[in-house]
Protein backbone atom coordinates (compact mmCIF):
# COMPACT_ATOMS: atom_id res chain seq x y z
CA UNK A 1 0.48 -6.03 26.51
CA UNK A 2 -0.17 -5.23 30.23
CA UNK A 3 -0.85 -1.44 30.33
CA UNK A 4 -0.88 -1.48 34.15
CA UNK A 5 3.67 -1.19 34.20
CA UNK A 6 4.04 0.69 30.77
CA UNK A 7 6.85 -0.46 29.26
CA UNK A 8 10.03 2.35 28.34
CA UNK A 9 9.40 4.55 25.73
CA UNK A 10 11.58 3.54 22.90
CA UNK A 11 10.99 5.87 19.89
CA UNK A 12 9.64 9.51 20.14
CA UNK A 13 8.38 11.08 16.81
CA UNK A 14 7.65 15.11 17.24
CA UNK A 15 6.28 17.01 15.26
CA UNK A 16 6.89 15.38 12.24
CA UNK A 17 6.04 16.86 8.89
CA UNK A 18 6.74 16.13 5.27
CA UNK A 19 5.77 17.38 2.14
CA UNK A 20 5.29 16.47 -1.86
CA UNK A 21 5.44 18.20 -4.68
CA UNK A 22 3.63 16.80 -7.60
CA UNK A 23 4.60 17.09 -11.46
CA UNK A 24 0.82 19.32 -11.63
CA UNK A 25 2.60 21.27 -9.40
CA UNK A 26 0.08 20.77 -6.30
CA UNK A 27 1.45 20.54 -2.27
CA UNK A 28 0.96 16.87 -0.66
CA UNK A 29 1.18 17.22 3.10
CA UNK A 30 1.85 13.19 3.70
CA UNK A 31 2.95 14.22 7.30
CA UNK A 32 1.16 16.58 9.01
CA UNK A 33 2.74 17.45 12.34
CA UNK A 34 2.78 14.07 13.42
CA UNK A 35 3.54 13.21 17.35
CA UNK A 36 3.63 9.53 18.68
CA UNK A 37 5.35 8.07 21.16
CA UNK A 38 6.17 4.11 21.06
CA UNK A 39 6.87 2.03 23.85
CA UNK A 40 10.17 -0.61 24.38
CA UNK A 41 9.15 -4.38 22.76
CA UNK A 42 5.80 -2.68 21.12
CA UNK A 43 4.01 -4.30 18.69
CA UNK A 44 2.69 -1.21 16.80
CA UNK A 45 0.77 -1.21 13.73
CA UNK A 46 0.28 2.26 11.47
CA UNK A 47 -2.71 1.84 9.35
CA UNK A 48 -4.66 3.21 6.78
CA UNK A 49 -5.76 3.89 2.98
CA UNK A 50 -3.09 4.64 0.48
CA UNK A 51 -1.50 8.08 0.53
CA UNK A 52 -2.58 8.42 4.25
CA UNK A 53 1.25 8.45 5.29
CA UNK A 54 2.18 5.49 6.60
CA UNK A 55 4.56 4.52 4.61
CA UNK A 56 6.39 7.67 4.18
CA UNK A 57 6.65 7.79 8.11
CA UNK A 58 8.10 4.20 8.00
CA UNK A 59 10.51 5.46 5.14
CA UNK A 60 11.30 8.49 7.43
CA UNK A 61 12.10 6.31 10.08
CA UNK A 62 14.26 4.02 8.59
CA UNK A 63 16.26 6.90 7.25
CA UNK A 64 15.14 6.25 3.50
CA UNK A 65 13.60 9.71 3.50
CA UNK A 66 14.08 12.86 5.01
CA UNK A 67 11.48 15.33 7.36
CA UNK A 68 10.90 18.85 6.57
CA UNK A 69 10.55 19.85 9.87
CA UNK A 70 10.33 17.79 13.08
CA UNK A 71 12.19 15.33 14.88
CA UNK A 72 12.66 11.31 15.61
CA UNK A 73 14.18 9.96 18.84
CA UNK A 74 15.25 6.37 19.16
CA UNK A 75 16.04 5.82 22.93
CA UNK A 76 16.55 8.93 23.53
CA UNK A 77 18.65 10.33 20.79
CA UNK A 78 17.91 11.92 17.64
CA UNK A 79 18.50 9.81 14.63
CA UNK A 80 17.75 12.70 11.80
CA UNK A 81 20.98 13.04 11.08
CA UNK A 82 22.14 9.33 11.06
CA UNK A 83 22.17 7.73 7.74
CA UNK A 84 20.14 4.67 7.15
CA UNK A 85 23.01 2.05 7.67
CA UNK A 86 24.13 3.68 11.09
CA UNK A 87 20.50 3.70 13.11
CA UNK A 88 19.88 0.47 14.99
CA UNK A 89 17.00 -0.25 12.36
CA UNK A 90 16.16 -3.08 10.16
CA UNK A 91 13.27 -3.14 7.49
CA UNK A 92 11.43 -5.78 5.73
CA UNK A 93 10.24 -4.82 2.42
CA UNK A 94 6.94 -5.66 0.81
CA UNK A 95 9.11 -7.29 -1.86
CA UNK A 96 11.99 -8.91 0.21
CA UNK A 97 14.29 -7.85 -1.49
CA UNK A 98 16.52 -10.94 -1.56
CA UNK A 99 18.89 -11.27 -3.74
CA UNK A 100 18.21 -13.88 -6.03
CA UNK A 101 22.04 -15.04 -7.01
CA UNK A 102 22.59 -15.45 -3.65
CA UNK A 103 21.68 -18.42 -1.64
CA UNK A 104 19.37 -18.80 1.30
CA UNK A 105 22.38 -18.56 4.25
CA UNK A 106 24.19 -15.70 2.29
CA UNK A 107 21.12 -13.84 2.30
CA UNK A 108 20.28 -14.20 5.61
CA UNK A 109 24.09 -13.40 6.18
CA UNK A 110 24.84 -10.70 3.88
CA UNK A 111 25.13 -7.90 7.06
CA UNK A 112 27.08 -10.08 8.96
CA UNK A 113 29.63 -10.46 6.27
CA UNK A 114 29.52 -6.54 5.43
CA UNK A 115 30.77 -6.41 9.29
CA UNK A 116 33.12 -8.88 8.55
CA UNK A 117 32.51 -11.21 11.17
CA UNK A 118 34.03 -14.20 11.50
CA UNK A 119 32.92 -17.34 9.06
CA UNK A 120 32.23 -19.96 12.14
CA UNK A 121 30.29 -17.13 14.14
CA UNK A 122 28.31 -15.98 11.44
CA UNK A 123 27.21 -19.55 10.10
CA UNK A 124 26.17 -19.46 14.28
CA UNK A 125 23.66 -16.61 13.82
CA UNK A 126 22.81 -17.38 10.26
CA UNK A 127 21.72 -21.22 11.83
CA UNK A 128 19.88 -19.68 14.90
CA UNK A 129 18.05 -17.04 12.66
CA UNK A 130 16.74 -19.42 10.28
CA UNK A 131 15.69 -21.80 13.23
CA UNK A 132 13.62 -18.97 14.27
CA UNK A 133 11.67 -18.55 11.46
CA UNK A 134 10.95 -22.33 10.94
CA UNK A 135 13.69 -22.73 8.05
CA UNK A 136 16.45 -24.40 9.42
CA UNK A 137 18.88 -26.67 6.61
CA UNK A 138 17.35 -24.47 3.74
CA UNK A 139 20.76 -22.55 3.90
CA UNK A 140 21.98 -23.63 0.17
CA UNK A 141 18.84 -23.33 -1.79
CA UNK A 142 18.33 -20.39 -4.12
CA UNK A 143 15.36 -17.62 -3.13
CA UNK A 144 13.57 -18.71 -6.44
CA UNK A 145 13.55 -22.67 -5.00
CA UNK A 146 11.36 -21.04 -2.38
CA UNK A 147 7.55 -20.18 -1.79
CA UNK A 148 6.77 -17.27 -1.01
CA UNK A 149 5.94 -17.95 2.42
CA UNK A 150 9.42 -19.09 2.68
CA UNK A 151 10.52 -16.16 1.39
CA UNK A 152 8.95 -13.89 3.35
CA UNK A 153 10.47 -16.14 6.26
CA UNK A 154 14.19 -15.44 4.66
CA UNK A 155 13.72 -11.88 4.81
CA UNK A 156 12.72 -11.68 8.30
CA UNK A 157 15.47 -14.07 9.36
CA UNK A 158 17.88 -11.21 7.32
CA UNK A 159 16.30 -8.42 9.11
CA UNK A 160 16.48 -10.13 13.03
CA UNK A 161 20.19 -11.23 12.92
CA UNK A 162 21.79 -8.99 14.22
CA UNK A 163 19.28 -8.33 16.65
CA UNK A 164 17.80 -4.55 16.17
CA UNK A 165 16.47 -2.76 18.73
CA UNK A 166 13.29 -1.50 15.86
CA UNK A 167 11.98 -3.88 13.60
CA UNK A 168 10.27 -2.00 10.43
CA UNK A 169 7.79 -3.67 8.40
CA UNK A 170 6.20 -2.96 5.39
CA UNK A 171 3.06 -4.57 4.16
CA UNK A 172 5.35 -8.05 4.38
CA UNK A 173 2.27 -9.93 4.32
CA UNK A 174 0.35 -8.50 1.13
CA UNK A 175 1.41 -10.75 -1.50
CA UNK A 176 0.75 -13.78 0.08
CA UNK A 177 -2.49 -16.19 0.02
CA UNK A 178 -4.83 -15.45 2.51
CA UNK A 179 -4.68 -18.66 4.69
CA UNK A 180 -0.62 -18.32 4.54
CA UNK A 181 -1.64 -14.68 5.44
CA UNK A 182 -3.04 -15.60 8.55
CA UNK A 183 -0.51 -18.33 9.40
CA UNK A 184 2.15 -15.52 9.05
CA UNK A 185 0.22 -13.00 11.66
CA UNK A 186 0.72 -15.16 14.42
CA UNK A 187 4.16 -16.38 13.64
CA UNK A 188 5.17 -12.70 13.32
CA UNK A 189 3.81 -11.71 16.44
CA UNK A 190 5.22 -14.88 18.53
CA UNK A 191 8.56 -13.63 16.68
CA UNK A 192 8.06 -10.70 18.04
CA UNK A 193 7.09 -11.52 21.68
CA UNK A 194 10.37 -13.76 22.03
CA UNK A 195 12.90 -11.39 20.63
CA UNK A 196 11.77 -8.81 22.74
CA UNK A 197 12.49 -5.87 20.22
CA UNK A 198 9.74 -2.89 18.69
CA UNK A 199 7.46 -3.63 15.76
CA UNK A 200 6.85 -1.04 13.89
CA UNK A 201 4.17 -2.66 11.30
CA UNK A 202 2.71 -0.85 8.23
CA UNK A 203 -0.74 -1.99 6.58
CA UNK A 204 -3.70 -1.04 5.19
CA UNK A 205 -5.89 -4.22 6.23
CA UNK A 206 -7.91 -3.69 8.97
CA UNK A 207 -8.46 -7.30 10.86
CA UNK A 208 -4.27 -7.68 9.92
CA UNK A 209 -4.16 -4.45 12.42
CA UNK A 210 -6.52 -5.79 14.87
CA UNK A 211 -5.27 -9.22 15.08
CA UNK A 212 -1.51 -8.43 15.63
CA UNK A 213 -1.02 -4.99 17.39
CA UNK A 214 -0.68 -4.20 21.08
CA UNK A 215 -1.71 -0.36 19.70
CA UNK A 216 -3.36 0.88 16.21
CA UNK A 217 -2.37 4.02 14.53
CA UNK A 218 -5.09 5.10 12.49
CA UNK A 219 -3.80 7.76 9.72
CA UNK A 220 -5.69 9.54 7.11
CA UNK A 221 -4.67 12.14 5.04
CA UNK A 222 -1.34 12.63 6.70
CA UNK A 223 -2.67 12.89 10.06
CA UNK A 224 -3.45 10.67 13.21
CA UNK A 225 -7.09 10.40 13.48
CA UNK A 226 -6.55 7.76 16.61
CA UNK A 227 -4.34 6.01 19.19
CA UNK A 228 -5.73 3.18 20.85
CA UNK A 229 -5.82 -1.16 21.49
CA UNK A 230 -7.19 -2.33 18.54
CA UNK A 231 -10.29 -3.02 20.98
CA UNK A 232 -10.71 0.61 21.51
CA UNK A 233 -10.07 1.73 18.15
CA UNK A 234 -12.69 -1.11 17.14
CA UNK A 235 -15.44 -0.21 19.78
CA UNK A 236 -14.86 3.08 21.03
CA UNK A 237 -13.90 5.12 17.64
CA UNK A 238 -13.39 8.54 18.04
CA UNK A 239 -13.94 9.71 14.63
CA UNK A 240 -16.51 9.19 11.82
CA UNK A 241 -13.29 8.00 9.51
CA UNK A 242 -12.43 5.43 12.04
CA UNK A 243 -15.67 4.63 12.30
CA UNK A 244 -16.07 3.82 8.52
CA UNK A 245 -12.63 2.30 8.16
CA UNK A 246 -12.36 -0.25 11.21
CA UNK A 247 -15.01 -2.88 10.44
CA UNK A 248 -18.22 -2.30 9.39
CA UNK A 249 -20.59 -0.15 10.57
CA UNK A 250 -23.90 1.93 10.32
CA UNK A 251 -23.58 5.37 10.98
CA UNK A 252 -26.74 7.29 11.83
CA UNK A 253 -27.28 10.92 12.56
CA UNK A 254 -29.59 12.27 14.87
CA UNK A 255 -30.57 14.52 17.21
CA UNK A 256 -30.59 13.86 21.41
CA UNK A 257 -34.29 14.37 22.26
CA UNK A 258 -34.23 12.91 25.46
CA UNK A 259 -31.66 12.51 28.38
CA UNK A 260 -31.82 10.91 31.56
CA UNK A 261 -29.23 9.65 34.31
CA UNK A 262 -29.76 5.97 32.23
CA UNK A 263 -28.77 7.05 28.68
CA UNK A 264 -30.32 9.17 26.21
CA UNK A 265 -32.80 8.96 22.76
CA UNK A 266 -31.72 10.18 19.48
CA UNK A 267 -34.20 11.25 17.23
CA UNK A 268 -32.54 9.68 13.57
CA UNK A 269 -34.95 11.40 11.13
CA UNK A 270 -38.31 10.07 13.17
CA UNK A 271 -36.52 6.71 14.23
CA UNK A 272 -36.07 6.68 18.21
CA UNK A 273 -32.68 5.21 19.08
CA UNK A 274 -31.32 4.49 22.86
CA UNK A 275 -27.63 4.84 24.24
CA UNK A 276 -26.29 4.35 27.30
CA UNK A 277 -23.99 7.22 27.12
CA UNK A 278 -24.78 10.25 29.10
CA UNK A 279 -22.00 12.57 27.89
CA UNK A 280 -24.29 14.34 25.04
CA UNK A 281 -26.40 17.38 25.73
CA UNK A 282 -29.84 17.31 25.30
CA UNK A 283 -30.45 18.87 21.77
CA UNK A 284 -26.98 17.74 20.48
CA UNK A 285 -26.72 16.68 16.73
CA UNK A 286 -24.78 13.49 17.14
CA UNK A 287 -23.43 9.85 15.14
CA UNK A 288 -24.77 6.62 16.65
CA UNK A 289 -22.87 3.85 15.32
CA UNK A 290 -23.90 0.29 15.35
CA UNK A 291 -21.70 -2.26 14.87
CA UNK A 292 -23.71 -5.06 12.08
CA UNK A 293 -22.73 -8.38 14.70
CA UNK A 294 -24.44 -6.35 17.49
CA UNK A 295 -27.83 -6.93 15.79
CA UNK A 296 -29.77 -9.94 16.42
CA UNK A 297 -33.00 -11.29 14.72
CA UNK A 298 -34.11 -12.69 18.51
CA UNK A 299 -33.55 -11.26 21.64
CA UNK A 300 -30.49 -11.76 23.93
CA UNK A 301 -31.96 -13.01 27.34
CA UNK A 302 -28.29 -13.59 28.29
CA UNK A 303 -27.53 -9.52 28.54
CA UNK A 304 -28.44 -7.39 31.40
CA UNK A 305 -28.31 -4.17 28.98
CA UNK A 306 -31.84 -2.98 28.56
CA UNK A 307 -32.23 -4.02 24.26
CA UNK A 308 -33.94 -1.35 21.40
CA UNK A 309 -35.16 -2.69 18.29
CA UNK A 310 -35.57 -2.14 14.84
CA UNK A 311 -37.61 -2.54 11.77
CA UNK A 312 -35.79 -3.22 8.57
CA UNK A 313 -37.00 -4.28 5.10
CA UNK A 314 -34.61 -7.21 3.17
CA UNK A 315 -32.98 -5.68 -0.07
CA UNK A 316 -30.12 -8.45 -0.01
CA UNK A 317 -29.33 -11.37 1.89
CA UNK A 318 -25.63 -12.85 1.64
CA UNK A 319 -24.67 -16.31 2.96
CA UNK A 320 -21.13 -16.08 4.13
CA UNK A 321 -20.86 -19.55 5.79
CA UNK A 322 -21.31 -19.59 9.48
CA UNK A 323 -23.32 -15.67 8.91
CA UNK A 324 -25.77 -14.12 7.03
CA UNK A 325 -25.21 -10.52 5.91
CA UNK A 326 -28.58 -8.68 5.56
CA UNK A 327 -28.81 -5.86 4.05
CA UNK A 328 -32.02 -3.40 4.07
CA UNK A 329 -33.85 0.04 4.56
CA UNK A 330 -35.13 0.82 7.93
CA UNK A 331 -38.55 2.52 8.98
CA UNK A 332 -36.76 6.14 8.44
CA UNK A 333 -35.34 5.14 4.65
CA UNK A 334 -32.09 4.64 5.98
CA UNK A 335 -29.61 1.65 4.74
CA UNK A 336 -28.65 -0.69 7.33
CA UNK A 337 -27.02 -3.70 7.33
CA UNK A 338 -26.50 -6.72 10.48
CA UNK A 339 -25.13 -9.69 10.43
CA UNK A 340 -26.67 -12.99 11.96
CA UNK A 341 -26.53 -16.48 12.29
CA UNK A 342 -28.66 -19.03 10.96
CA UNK A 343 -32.34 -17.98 11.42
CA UNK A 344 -35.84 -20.26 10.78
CA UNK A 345 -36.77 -16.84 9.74
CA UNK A 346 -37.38 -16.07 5.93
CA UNK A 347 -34.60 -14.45 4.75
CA UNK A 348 -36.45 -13.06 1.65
CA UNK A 349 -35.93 -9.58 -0.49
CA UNK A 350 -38.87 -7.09 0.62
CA UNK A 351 -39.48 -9.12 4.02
CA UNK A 352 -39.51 -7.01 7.01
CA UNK A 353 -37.67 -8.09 10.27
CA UNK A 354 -36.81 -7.05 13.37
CA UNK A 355 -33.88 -6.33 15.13
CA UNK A 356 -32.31 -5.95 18.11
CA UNK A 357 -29.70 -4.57 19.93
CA UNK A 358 -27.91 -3.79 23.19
CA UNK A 359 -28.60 -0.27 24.28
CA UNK A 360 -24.61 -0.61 25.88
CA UNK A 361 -23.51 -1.33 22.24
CA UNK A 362 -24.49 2.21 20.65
CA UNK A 363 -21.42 4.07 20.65
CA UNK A 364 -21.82 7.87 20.01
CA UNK A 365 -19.82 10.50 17.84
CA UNK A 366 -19.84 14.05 17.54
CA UNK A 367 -21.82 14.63 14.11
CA UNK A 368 -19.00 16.05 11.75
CA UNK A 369 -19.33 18.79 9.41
CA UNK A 370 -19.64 16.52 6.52
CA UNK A 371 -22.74 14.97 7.88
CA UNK A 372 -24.44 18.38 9.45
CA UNK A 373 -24.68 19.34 5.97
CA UNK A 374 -26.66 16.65 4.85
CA UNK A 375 -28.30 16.26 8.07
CA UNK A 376 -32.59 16.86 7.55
CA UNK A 377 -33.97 18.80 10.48
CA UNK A 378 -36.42 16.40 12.71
């Protein structure tokens, strides 16, 4: 999605809270004064661990749940008030939900014939939705004659008929095989790219986020941690939870030592690091993350970014295919891991290697509290 002509906003959450009681009697804030805008025909992806809120947002949205305090705008108007069936919102379920004495084509057509619409026009919509999914003349089988690909197919085609203005999903993918999994990613975004309408999509996989979204939302613990592209919340994370939960990474924490107007060197308990980023103050305690595929056992003659390097003894070496995973203790007694391609180098537990990285690729994080307290003075 182009962000140079920013598409209408679409739905406007403010403020949003919600809280849980449970039986022991303890407070759950699952929505913590939430704000997010969403743009019109947005692909938009809420993720993270379970209990972070995601789904209870989705839920609030939908009208399946209610908000303590706060507000939700679709278009413009307030929907808090609307019961579920009146807001121009459809949801698919992790589970489907089809109904499994039904056929296929009364499934897909169950709204339509709650709106009484005519037979002929709704056999119309229920042919053109299935033709959008990929199922056309399944209309008579039974949802248990299906796969559950297909099924998840059904239940989309159910939810896009009458064409909604918000699309809600729910973890649709989860209980289907991972190279279906994938299959279904693209499909769902193509599906969403020619119907035009807003995604709302709720998971806690992390490459399902980054593979799908035009924006991430990163929640944990009933608050945004970050907004972003899925390349900015991959590359540029502003938080040490975002950090840890997008990808892999190694997190170290230092100390800047050195600053000049080319980057700066962080002091990582004796173990001199280099960053191109200027915006820390000399003597900050700071995060340096380093991505593992940014680590190379050779040098990269093809970058113009000056390259660091570091030493690193083997405790594990996994083969993963086309990649090796190492996995090892640097110079400091710090646990690092990189990832690499096929090497004439000795892969061997207890070897030491070297390597090396892009200075441009060290992204830096304030040190949070968490880590200043186990932090050892240089």
């Amino acid at each position: 999605m182009s962000t140079s002509t920013p598409l209408p906003e679409y739905v406007k959450i403010r403020h949003a809270h919600r809280q849980f009681i449970t039986p022991e009697g303890c407070v759950i804030n699952a929505l913590d004064d939430i704000n997010l805008s969403i743009a019109q025909s947005e692909f938009i992806t809420l993720l993270g661990p379970s209990g972070c809120g995601k789904t209870t947002l989705l839920k609030i949205i939908a009208g399946f749940e209610t908000l303590d305090s706060g507000d939700i705008l679709l278009d413009g108007q307030s929907i808090i008030h609307q019961p579920a069936h009146k807001r121009p919102v459809n949801t698919v379920f992790q589970s489907y939900a089809l109904f499994p004495h039904m056929t296929v084509g009364d499934n897909v057509g169950y709204g339509l014939d709650i709106a009484k619409v005519n037979k002929a026009e709704r056999n119309k919509h229920v042919a053109e939705a299935l033709d959008m999914v990929g199922l056309s003349g399944i209309e008579k089988r039974l949802p248990s004659q299906l796969s559950g690909g297909q099924q998840q197919r059904v239940a989309l085609a159910r939810a896009i008929i009458n064409r909604p203005k918000l699309l809600l999903l729910d973890e649709p993918l989860s209980a289907l095989d991972k190279n279906l999994r994938l299959k279904m990613q693209l499909e769902l975004k193509n599906l969403q790219t020619e119907l035009g309408i807003c995604f709302i999509f709720v998971t806690h996989d992390q490459e399902e986020a980054l593979t799908m979204s035009d924006r991430v939302v990163v929640l944990n613990g009933g608050k945004i941690e970050q907004v972003g592209t899925p390349n900015e919340i991959y590359h540029t994370p502003q938080t040490q939870f975002v950090a840890n939960f997008i990808g892999e990474s190694n997190l170290l924490s230092g100390i800047v030592v050195n600053k000049t107007e080319q980057g700066i060197d962080v002091s990582c308990n004796g173990l001199l690091i280099h960053s191109q980023d200027t915006s820390p103050a000399l003597g900050d305690e700071i995060e340096l993350l380093l991505r593992p595929e940014h680590l190379s056992l050779t040098p990269n003659t093809d970058q113009q970014s000056p390259q660091g390097q570091l030493t690193m003894t083997l405790t594990q070496t996994v083969f993963i295919g086309t990649d090796y995973q190492l996995h090892g203790i640097l110079e400091n007694g710090m646990a690092f891991s990189a990832l690499t391609r096929k090497t004439n180098q000795p892969l061997v537990k207890g070897n030491e290697i070297t390597l090396h990285y892009q200075i441009n690729a060290v992204h830096t994080l304030p040190l949070t509290k968490l880590a200043r307290g186990v932090y050892e003075s240089i």
